[in-house]
N, C-alpha and C. Protein backbone atom coordinates (compact mmCIF):
# COMPACT_ATOMS: atom_id res chain seq x y z
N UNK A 1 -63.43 -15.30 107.98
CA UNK A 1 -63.32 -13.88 108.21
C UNK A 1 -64.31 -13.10 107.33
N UNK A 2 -64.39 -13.65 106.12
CA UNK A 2 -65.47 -12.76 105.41
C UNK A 2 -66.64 -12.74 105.78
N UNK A 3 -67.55 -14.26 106.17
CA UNK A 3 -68.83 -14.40 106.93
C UNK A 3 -68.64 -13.34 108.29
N UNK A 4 -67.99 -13.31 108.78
CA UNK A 4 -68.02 -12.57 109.98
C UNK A 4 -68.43 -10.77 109.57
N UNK A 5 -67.17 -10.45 108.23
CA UNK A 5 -67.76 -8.87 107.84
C UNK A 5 -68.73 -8.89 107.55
N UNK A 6 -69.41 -9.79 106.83
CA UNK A 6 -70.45 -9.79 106.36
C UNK A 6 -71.78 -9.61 107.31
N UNK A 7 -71.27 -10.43 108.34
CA UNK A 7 -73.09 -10.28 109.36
C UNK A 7 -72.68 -9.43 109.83
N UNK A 8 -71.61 -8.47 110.87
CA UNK A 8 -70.96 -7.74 111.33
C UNK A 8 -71.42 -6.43 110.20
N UNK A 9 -71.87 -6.20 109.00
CA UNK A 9 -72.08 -5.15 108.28
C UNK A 9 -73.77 -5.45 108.34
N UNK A 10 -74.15 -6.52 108.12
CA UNK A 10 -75.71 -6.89 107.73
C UNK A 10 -76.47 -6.08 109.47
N UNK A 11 -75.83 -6.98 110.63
CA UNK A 11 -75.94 -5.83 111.35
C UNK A 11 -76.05 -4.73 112.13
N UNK A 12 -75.07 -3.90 111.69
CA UNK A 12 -74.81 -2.47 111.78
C UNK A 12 -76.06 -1.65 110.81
N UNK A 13 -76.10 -2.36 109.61
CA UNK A 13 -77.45 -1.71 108.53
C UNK A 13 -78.33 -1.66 108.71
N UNK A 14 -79.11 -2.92 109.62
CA UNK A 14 -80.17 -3.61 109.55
C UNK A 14 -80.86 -3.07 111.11
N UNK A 15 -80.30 -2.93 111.84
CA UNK A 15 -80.57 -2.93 113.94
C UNK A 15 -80.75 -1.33 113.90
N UNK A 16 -80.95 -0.44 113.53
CA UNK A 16 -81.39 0.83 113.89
C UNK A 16 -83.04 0.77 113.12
N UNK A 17 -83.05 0.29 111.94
CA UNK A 17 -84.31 0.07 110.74
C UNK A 17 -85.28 -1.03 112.05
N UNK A 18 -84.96 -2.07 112.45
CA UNK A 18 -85.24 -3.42 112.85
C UNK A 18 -85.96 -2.36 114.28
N UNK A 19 -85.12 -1.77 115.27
CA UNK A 19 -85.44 -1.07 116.62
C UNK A 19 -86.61 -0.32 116.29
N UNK A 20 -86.48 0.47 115.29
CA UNK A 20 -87.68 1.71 115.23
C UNK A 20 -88.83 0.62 114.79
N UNK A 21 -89.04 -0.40 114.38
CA UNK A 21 -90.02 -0.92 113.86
C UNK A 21 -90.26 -1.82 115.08
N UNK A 22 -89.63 -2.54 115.61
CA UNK A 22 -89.78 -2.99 116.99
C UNK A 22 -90.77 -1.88 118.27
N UNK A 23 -89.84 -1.08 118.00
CA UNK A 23 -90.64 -0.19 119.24
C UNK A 23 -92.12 0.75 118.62
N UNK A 24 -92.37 0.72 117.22
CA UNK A 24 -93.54 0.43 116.92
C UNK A 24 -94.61 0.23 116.85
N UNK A 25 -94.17 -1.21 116.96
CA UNK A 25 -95.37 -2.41 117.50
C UNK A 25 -95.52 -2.90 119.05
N UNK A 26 -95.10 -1.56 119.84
CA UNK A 26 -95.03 -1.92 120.99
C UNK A 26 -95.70 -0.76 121.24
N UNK A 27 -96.66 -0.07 120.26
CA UNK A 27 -97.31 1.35 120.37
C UNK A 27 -96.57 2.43 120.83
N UNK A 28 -95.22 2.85 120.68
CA UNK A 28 -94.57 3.85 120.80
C UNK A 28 -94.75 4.84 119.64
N UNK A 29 -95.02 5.59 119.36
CA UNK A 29 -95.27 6.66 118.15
C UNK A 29 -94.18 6.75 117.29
N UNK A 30 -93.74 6.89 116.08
CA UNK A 30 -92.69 6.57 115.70
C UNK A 30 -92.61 7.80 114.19
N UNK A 31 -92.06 8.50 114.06
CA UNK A 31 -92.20 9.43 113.05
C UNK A 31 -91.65 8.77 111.98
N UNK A 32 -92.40 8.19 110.94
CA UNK A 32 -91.43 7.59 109.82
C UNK A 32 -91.72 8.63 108.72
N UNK A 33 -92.14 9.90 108.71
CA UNK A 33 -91.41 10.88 107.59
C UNK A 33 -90.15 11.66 108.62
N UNK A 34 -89.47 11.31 109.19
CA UNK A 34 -88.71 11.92 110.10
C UNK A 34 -87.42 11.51 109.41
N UNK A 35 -86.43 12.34 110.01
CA UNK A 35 -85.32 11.72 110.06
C UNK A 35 -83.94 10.62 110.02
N UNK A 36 -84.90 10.21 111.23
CA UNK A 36 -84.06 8.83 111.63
C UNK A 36 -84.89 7.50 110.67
N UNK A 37 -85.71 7.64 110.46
CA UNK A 37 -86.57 6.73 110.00
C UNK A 37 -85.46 6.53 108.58
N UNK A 38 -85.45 7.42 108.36
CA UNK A 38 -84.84 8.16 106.45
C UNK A 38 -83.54 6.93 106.59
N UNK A 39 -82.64 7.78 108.02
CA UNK A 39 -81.20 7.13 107.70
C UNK A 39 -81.23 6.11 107.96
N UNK A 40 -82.43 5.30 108.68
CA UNK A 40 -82.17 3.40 108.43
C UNK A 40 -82.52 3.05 107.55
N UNK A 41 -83.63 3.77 106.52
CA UNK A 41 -83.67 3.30 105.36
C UNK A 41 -82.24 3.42 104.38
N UNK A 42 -81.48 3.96 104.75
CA UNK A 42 -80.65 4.80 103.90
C UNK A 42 -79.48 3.73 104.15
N UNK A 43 -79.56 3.41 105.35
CA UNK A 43 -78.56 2.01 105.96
C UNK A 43 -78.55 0.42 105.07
N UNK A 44 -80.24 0.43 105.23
CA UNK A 44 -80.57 -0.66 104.91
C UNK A 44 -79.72 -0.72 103.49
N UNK A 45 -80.12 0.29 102.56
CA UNK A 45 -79.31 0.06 100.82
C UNK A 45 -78.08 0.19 100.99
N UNK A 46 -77.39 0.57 102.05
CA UNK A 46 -75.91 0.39 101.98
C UNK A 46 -75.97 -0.79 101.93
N UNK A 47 -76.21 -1.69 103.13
CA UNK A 47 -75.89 -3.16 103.56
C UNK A 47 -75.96 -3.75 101.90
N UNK A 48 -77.25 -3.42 100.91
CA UNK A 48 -76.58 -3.84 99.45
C UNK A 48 -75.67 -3.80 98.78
N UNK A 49 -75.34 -2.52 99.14
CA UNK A 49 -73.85 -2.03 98.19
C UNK A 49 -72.51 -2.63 98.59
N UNK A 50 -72.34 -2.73 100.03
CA UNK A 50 -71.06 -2.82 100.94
C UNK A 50 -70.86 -4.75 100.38
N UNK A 51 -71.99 -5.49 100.47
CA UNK A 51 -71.23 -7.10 100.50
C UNK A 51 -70.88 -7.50 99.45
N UNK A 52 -70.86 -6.71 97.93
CA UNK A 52 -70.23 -7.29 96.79
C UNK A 52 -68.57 -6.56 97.12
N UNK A 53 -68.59 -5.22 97.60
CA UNK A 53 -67.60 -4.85 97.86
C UNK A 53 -66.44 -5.77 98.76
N UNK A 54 -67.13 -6.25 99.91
CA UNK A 54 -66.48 -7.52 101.03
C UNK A 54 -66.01 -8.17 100.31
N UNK A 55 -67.28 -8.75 99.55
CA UNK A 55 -66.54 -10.23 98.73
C UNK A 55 -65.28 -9.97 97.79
N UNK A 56 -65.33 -8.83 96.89
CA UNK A 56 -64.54 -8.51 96.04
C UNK A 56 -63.28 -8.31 96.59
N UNK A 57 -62.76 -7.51 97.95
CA UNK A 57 -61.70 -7.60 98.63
C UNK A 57 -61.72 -8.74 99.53
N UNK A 58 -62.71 -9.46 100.20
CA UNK A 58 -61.47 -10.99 100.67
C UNK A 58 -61.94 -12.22 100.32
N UNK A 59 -62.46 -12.60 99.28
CA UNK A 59 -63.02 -13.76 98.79
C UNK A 59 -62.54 -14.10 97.72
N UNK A 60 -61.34 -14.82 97.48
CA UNK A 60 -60.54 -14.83 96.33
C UNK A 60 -61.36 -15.57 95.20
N UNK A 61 -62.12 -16.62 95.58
CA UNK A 61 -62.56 -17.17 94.65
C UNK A 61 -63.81 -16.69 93.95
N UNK A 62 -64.48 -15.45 94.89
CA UNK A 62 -65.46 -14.45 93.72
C UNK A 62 -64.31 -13.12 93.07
N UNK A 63 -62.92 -12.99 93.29
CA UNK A 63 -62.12 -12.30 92.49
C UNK A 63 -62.00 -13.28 91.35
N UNK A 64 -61.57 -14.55 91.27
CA UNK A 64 -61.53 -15.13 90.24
C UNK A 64 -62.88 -15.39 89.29
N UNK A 65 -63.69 -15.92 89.94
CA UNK A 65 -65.35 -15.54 89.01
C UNK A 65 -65.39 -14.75 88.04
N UNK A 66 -65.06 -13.20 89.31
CA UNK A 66 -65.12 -11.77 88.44
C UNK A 66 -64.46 -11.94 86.81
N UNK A 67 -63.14 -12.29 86.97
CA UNK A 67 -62.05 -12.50 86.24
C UNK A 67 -62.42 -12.82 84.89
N UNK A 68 -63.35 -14.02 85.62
CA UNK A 68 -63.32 -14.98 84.22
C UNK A 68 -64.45 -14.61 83.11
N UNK A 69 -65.98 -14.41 84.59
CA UNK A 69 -66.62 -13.66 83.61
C UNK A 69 -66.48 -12.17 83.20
N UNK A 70 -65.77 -11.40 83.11
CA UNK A 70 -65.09 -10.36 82.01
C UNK A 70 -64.72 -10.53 81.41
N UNK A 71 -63.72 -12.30 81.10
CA UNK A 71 -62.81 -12.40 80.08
C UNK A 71 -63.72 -12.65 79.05
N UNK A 72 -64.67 -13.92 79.53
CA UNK A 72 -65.39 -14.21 77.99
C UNK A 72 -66.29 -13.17 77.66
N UNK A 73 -67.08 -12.02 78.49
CA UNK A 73 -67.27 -10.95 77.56
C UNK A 73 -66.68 -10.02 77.04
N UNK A 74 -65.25 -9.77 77.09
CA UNK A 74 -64.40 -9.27 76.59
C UNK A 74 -64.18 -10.03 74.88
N UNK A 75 -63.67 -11.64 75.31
CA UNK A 75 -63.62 -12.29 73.68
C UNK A 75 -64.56 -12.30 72.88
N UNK A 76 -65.91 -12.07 72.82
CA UNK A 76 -66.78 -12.18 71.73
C UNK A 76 -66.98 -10.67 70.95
N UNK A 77 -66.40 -9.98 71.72
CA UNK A 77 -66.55 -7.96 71.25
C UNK A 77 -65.31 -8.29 70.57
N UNK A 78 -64.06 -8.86 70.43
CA UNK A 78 -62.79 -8.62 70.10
C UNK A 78 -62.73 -9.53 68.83
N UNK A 79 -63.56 -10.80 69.16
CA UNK A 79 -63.79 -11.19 67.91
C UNK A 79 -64.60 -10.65 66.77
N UNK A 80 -65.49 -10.05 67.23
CA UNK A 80 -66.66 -9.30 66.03
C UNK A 80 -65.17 -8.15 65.61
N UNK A 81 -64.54 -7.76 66.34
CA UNK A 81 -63.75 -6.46 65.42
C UNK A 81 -62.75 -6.96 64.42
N UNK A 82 -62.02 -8.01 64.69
CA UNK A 82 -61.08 -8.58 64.28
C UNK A 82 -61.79 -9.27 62.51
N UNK A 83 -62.80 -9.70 63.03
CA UNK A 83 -63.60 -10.18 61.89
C UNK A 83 -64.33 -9.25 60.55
N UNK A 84 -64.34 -8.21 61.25
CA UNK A 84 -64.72 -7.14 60.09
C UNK A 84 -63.77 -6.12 59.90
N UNK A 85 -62.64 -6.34 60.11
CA UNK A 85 -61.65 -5.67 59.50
C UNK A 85 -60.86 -6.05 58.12
């Protein structure tokens, strides 16, 4: 299920950016200080933002990753305080 959000988001981000550049190179005129040009770029950096988010809600085993690496950078700050007190 997660591979599926995942290309299912990759794309929705990616196929409006991918079309205007397609139709392009097929000598159609294409305004890329325009508009639309803007919001597939604007798509494209979502598709970055959105798949740590995916993973983080249904991929239990990058919730546990997360977990673990916070814990050990959590213990080496807790030890330096403990130690100079």
């Amino acid at each position: 299920m997660t591979s599926l959000m995942v290309c299912c988001g990759f794309i929705a981000c990616w196929s409006l950016n991918e079309i205007l550049f397609f139709v392009n190179t097929i000598h159609y005129v294409i305004d890329f200080s325009g508009w639309l040009y803007h919001f597939s770029v604007v798509l494209v950096f979502i598709n970055s933002c959105i798949n740590p988010l995916i993973y983080a809600a249904k991929y239990h085993e990058f919730q546990k990753a997360v977990k673990r690496m916070l814990k050990k950078q959590v213990e080496p700050s807790a030890m330096q305080t403990s130690s100079t007190a």
